[in-house]
N, C-alpha and C. Protein backbone atom coordinates (compact mmCIF):
# COMPACT_ATOMS: atom_id res chain seq x y z
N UNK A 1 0.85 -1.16 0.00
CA UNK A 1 0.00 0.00 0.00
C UNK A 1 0.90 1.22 0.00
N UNK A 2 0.75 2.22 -1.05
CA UNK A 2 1.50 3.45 -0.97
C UNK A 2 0.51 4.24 -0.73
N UNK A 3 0.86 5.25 0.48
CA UNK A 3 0.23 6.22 0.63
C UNK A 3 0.90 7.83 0.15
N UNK A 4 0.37 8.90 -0.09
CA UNK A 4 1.36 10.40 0.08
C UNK A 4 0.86 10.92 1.55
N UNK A 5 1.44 11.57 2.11
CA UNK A 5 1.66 12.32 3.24
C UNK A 5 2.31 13.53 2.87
N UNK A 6 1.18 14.58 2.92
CA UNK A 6 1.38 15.85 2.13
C UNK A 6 2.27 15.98 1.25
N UNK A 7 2.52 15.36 0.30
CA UNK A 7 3.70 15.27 -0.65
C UNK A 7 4.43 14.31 -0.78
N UNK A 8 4.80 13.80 0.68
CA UNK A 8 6.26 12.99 0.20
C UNK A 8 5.07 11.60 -0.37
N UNK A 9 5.88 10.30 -0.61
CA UNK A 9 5.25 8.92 -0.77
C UNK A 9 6.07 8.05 -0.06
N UNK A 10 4.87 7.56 0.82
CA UNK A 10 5.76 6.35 2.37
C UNK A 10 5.10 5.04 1.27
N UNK A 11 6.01 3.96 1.14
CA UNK A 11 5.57 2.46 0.78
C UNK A 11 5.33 2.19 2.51
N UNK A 12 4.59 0.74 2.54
CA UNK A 12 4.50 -0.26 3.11
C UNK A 12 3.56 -1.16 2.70
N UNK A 13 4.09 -2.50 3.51
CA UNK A 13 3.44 -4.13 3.12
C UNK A 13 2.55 -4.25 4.33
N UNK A 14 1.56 -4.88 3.56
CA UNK A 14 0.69 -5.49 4.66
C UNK A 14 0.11 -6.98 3.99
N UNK A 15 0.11 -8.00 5.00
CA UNK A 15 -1.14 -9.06 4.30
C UNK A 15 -2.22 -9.35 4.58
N UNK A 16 -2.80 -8.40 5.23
CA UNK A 16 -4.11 -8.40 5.97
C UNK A 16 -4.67 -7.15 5.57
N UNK A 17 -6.15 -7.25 5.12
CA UNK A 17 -6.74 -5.69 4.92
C UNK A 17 -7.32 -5.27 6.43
N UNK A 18 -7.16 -4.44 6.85
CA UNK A 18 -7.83 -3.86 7.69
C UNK A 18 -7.96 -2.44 7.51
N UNK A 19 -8.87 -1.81 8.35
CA UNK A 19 -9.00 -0.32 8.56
C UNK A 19 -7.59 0.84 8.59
N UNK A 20 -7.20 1.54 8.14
CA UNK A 20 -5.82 2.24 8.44
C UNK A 20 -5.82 2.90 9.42
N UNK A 21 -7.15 2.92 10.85
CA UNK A 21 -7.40 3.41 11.86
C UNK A 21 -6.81 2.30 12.92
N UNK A 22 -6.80 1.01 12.37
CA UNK A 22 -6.23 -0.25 13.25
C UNK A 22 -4.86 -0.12 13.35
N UNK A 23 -4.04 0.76 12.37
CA UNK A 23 -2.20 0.57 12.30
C UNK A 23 -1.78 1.08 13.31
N UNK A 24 -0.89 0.85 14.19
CA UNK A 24 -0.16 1.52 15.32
C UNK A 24 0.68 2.67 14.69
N UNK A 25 1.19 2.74 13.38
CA UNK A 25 1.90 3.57 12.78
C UNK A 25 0.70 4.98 12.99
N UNK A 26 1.39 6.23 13.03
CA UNK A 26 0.21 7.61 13.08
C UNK A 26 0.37 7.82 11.94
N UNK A 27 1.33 7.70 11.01
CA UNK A 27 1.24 8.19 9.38
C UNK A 27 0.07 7.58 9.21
N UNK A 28 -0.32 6.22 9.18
CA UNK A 28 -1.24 5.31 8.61
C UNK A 28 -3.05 5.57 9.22
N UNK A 29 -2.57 5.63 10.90
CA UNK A 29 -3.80 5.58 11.44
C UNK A 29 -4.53 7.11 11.50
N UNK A 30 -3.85 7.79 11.04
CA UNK A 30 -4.77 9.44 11.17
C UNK A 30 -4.40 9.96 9.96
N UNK A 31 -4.26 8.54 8.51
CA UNK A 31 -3.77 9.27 6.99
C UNK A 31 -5.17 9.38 6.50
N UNK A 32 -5.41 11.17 5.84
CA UNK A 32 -6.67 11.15 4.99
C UNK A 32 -6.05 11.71 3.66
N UNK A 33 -6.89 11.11 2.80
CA UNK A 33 -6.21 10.95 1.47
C UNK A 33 -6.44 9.98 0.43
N UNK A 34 -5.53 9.64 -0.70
CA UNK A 34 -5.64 8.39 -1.51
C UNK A 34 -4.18 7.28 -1.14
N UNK A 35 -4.45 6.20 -1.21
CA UNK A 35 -3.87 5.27 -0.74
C UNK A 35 -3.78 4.20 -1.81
N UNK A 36 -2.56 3.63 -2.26
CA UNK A 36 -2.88 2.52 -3.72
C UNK A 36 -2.38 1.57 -3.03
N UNK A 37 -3.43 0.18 -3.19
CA UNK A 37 -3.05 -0.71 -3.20
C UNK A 37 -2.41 -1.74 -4.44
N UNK A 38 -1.43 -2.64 -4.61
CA UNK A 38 -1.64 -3.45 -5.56
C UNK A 38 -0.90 -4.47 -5.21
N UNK A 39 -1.52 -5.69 -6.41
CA UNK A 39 -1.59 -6.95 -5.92
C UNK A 39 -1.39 -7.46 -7.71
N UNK A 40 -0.33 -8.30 -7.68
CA UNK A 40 -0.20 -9.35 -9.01
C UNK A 40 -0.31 -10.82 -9.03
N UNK A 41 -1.21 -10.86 -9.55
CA UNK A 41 -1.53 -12.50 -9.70
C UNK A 41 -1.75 -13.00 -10.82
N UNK A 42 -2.17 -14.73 -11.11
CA UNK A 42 -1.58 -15.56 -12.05
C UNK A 42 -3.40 -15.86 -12.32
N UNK A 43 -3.72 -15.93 -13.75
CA UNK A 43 -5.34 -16.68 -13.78
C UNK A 43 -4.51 -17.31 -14.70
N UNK A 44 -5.27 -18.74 -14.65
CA UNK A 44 -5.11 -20.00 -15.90
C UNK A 44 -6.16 -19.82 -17.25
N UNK A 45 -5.44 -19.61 -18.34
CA UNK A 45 -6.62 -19.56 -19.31
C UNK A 45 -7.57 -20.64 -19.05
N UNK A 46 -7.65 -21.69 -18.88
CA UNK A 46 -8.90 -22.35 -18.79
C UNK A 46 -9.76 -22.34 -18.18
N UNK A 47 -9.12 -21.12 -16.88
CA UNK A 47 -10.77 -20.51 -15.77
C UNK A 47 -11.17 -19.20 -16.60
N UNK A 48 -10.80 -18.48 -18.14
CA UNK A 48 -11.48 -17.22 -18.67
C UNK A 48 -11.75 -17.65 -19.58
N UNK A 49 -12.12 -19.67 -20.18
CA UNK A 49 -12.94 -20.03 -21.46
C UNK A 49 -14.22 -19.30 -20.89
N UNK A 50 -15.54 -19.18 -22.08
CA UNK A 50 -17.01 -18.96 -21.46
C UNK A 50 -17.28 -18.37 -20.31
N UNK A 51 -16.32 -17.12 -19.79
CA UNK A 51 -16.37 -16.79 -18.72
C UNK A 51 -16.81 -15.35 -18.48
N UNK A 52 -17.58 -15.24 -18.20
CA UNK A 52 -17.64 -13.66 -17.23
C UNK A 52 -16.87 -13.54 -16.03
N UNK A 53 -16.09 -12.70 -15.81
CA UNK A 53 -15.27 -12.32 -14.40
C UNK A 53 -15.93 -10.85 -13.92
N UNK A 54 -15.72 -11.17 -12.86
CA UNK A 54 -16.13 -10.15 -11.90
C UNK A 54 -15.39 -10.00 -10.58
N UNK A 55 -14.63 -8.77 -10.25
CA UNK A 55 -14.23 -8.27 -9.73
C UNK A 55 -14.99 -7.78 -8.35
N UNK A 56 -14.91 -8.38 -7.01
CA UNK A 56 -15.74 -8.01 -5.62
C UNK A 56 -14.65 -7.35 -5.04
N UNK A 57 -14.53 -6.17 -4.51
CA UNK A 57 -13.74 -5.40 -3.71
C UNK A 57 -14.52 -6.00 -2.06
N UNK A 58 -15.74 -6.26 -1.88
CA UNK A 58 -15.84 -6.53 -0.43
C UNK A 58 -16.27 -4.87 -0.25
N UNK A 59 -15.62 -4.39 1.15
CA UNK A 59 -15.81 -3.20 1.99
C UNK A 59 -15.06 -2.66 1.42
N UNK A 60 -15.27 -1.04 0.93
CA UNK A 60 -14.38 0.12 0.43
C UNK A 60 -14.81 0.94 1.42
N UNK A 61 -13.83 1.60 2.34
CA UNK A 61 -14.08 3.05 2.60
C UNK A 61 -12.83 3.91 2.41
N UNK A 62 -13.41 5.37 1.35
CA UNK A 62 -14.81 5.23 1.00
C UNK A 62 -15.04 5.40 -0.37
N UNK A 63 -13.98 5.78 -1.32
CA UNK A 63 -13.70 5.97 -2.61
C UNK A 63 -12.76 4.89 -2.83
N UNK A 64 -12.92 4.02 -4.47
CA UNK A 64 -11.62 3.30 -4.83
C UNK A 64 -11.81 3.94 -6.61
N UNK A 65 -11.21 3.85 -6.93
CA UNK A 65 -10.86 4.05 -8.71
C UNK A 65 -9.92 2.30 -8.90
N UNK A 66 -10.34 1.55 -9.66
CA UNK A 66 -9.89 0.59 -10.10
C UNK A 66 -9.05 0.19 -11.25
N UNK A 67 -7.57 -0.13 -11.14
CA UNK A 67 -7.34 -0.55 -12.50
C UNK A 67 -6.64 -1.76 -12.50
N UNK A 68 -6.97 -2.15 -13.92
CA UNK A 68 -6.44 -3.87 -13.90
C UNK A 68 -5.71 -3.68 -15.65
N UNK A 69 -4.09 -4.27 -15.13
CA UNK A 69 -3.57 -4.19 -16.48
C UNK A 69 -2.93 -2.64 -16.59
N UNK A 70 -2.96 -1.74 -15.98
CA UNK A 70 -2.95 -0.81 -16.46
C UNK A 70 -3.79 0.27 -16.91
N UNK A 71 -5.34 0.06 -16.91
CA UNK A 71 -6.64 0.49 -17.98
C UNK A 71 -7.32 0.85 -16.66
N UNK A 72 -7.74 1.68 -16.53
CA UNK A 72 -8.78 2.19 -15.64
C UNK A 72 -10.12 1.44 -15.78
N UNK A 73 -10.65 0.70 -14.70
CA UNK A 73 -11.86 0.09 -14.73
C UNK A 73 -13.35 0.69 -14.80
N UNK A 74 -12.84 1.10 -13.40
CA UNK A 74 -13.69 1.78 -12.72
C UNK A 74 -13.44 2.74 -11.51
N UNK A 75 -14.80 3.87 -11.52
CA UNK A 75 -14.51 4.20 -10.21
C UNK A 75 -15.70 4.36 -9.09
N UNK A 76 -15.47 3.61 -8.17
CA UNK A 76 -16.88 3.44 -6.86
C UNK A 76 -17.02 4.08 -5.91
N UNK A 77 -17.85 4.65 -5.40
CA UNK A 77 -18.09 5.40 -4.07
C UNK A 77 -19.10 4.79 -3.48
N UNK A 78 -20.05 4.37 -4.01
CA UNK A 78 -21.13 3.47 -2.89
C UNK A 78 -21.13 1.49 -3.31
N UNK A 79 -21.39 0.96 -2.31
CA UNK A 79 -21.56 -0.60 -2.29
C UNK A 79 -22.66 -0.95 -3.36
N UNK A 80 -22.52 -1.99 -4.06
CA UNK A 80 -21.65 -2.73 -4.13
C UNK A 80 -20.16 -2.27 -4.76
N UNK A 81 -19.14 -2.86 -4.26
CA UNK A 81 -18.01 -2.39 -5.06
C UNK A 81 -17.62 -3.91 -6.23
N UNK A 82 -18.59 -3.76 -6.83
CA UNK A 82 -18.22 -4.68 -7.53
C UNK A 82 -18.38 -4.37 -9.57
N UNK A 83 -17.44 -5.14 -10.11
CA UNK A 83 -17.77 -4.60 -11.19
C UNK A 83 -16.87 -5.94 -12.56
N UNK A 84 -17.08 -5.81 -13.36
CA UNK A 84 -17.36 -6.85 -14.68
C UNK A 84 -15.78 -6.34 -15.26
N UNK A 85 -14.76 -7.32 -15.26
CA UNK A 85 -13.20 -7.38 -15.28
C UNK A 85 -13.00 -8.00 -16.66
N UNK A 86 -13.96 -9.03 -17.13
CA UNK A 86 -13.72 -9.84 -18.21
C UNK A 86 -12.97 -9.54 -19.16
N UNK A 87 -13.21 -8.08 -19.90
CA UNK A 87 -12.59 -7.56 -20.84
C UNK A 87 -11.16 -7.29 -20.35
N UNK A 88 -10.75 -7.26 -19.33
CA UNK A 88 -9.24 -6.64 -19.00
C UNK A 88 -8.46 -7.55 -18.34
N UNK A 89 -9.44 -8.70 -18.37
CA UNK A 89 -8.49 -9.67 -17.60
C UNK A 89 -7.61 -10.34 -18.30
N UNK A 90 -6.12 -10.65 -18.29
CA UNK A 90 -5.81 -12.02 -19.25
C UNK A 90 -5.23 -13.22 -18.79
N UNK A 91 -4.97 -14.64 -19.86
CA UNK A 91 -4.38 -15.34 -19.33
C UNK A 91 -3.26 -14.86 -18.66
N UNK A 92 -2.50 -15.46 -17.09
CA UNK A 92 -1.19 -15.29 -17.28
C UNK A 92 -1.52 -13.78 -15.74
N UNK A 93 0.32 -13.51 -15.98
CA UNK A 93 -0.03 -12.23 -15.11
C UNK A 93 -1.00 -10.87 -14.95
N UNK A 94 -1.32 -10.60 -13.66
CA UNK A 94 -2.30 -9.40 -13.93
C UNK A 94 -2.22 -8.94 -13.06
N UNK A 95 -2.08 -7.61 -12.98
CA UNK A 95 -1.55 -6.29 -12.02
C UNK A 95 -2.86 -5.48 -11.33
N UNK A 96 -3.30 -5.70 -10.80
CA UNK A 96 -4.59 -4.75 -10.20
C UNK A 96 -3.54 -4.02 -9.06
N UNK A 97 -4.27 -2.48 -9.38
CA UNK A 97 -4.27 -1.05 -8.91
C UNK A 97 -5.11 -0.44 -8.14
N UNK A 98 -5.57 -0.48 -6.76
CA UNK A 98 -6.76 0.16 -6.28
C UNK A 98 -6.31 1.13 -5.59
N UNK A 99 -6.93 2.51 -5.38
CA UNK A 99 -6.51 4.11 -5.62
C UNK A 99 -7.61 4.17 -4.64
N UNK A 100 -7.61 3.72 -2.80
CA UNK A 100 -8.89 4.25 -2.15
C UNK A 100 -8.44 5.56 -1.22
N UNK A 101 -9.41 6.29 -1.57
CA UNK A 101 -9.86 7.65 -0.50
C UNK A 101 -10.78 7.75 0.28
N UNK A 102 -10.55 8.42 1.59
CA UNK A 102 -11.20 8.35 2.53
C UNK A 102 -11.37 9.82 2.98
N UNK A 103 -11.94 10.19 3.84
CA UNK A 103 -12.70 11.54 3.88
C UNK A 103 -11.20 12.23 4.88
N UNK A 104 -11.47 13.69 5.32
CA UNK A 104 -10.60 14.30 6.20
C UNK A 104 -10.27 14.19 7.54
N UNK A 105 -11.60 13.28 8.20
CA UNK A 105 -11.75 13.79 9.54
C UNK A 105 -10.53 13.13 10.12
N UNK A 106 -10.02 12.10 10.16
CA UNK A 106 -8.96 11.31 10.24
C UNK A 106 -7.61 12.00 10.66
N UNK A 107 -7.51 12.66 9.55
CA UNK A 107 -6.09 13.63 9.66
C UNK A 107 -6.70 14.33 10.64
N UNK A 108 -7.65 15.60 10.53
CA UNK A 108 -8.28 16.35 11.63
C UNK A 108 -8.11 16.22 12.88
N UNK A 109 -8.25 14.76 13.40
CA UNK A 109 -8.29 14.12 14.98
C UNK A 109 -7.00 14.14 14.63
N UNK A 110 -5.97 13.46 14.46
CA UNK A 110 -4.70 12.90 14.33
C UNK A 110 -3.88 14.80 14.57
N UNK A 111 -4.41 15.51 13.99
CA UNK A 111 -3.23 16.76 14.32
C UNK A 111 -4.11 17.55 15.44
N UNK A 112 -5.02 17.15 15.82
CA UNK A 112 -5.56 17.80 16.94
C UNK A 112 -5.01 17.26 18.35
N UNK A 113 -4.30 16.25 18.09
CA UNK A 113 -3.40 15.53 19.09
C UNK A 113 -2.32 16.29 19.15
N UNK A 114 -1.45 16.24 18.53
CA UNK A 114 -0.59 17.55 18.51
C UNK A 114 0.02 18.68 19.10
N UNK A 115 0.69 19.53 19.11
CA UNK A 115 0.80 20.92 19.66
C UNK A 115 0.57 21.84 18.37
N UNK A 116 0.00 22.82 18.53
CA UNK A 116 -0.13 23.53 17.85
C UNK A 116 0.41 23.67 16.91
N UNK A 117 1.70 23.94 16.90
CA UNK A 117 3.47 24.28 16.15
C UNK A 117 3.60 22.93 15.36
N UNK A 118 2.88 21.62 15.50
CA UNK A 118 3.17 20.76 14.90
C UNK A 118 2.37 20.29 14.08
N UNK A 119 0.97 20.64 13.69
CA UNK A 119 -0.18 20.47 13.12
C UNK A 119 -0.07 20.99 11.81
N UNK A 120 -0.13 19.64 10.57
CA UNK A 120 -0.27 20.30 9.15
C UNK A 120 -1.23 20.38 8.85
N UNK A 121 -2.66 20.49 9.22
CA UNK A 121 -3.68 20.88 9.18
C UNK A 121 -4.52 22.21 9.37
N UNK A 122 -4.94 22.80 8.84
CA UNK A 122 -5.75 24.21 8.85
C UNK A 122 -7.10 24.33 8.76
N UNK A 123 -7.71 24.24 9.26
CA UNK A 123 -9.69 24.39 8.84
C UNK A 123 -10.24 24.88 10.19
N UNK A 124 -11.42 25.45 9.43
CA UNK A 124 -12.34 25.89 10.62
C UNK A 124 -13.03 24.53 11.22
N UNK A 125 -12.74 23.27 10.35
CA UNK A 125 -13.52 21.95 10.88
C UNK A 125 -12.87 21.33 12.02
N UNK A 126 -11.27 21.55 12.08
CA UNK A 126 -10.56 21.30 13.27
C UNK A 126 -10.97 21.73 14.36
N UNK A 127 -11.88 22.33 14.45
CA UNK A 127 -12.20 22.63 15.88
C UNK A 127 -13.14 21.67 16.53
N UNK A 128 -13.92 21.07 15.50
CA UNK A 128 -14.41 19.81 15.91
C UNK A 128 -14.12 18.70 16.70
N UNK A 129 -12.77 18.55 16.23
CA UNK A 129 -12.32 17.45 16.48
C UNK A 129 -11.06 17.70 17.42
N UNK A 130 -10.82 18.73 18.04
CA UNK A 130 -9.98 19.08 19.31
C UNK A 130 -9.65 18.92 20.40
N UNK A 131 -10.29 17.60 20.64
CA UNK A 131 -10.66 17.29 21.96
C UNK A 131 -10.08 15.79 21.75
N UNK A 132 -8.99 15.23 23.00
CA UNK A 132 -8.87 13.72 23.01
C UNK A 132 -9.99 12.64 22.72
N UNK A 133 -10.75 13.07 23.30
CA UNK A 133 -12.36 12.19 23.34
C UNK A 133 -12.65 11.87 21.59
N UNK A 134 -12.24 12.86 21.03
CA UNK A 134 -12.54 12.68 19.51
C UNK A 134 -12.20 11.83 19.11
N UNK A 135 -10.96 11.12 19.28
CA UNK A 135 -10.20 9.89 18.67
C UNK A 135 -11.41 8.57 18.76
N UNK A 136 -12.19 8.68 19.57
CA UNK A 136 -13.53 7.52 19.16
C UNK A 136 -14.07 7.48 17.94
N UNK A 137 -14.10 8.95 17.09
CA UNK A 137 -14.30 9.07 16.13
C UNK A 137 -14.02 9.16 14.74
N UNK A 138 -12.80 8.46 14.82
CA UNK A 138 -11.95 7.96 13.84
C UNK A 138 -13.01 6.99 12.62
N UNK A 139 -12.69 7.54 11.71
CA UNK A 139 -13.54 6.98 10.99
C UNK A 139 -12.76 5.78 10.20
N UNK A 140 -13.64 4.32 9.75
CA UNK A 140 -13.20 3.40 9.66
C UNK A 140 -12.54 3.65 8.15
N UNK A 141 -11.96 3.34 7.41
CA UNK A 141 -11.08 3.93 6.26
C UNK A 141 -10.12 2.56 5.76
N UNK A 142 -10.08 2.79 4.03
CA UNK A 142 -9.41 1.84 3.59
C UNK A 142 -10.11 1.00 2.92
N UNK A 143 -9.27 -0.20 1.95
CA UNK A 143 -9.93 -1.73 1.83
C UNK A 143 -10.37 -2.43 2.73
N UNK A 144 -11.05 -3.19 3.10
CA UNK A 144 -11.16 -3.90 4.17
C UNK A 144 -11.76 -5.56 3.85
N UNK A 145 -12.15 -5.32 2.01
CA UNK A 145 -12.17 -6.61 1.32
C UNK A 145 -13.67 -7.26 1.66
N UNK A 146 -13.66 -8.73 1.89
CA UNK A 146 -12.62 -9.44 0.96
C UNK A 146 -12.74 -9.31 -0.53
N UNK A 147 -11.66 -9.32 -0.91
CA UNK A 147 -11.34 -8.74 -2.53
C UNK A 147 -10.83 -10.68 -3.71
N UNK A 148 -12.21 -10.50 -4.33
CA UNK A 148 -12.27 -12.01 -4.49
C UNK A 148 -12.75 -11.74 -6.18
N UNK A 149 -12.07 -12.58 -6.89
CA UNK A 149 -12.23 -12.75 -8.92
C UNK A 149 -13.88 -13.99 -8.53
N UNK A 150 -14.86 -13.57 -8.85
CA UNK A 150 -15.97 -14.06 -9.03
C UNK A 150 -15.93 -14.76 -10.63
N UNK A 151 -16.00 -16.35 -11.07
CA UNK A 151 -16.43 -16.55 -12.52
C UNK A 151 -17.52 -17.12 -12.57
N UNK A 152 -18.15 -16.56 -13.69
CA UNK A 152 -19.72 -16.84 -13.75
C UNK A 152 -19.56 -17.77 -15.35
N UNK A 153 -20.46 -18.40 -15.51
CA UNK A 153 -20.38 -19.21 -17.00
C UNK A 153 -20.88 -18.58 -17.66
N UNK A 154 -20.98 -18.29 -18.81
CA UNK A 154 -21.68 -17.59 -19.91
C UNK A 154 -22.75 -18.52 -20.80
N UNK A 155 -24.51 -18.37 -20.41
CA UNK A 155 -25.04 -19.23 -20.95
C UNK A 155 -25.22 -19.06 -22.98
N UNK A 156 -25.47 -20.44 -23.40
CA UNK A 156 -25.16 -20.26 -25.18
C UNK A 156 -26.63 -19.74 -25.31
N UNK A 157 -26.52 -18.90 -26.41
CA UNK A 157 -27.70 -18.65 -27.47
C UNK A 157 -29.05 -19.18 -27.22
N UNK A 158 -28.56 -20.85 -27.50
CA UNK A 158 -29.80 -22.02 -27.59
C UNK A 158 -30.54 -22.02 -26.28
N UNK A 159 -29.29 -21.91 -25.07
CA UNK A 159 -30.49 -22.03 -23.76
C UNK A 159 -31.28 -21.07 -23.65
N UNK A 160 -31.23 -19.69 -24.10
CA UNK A 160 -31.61 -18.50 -24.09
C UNK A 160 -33.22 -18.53 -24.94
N UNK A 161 -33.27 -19.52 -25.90
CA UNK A 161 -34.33 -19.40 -26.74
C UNK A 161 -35.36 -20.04 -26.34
């Protein structure tokens, strides 16, 4: 998962999706922003004969933009996060790209912890969230999955008639 942090770009690995409110890291657990995940894996041509694929993200919060291959899929803001891959999928290796954003309040609490002098944050909304007690209100953020290749069969012509 690469995140930016006002500019710069921090990598890290994870093999578990969870919330970025669960990381002990504070870059991670009070990051608001876009966050890319990606993941390369192997399909066998003989699971994309007669096949429809479909792509289940599971839980997004709360924006993802999708790409597979390189090609922009899609982009989701409400559930289902699911969407029809067939065309972009191929035999062999395949690179999926997920680009999720999550709202501000996050950062907000996270520099309201802070001292003043140390806060990269500015808004009249920070005042909201100024108070220790706020950190309950961390909002849940991220993939959180499960992120699963759905194949469906493609019925012929004849059954159709």
């Amino acid at each position: 998962m690469e995140r930016p942090s006002l500019g710069e770009t921090i990598t890290t690995e994870t093999d578990v999706l969870k919330s970025w409110t669960e990381f002990s890291d504070r870059s991670i657990k009070y990051f608001s922003g876009t966050a890319r995940y990606t993941k390369t894996f192997n399909v066998f041509a003989g699971k994309l004969k007669n096949k429809r694929v479909y792509l289940d993200l599971g839980n997004v919060q709360d924006l993802v933009t999708v790409r597979l291959n390189g090609k922009v899929i899609d982009t989701c803001w409400i559930a289902p996060f699911r969407m029809d891959v067939t065309d972009h999928l191929v035999a062999g290796l395949n690179t999926l790209q997920l680009d999720v954003t999550n709202c501000w309040a996050n950062r907000l609490i996270g520099d309201s912890l802070l001292p003043k002098d140390q806060r990269k944050t500015r808004s009249n909304m920070a005042k909201m969230f100024d108070k220790p007690e706020y950190q309950k209100q961390l909002r849940v953020s991220g993939l959180l999955g499960p992120v699963r290749l759905q194949f469906s069969g493609v019925a012929s012509p004849s059954v159709l008639q």
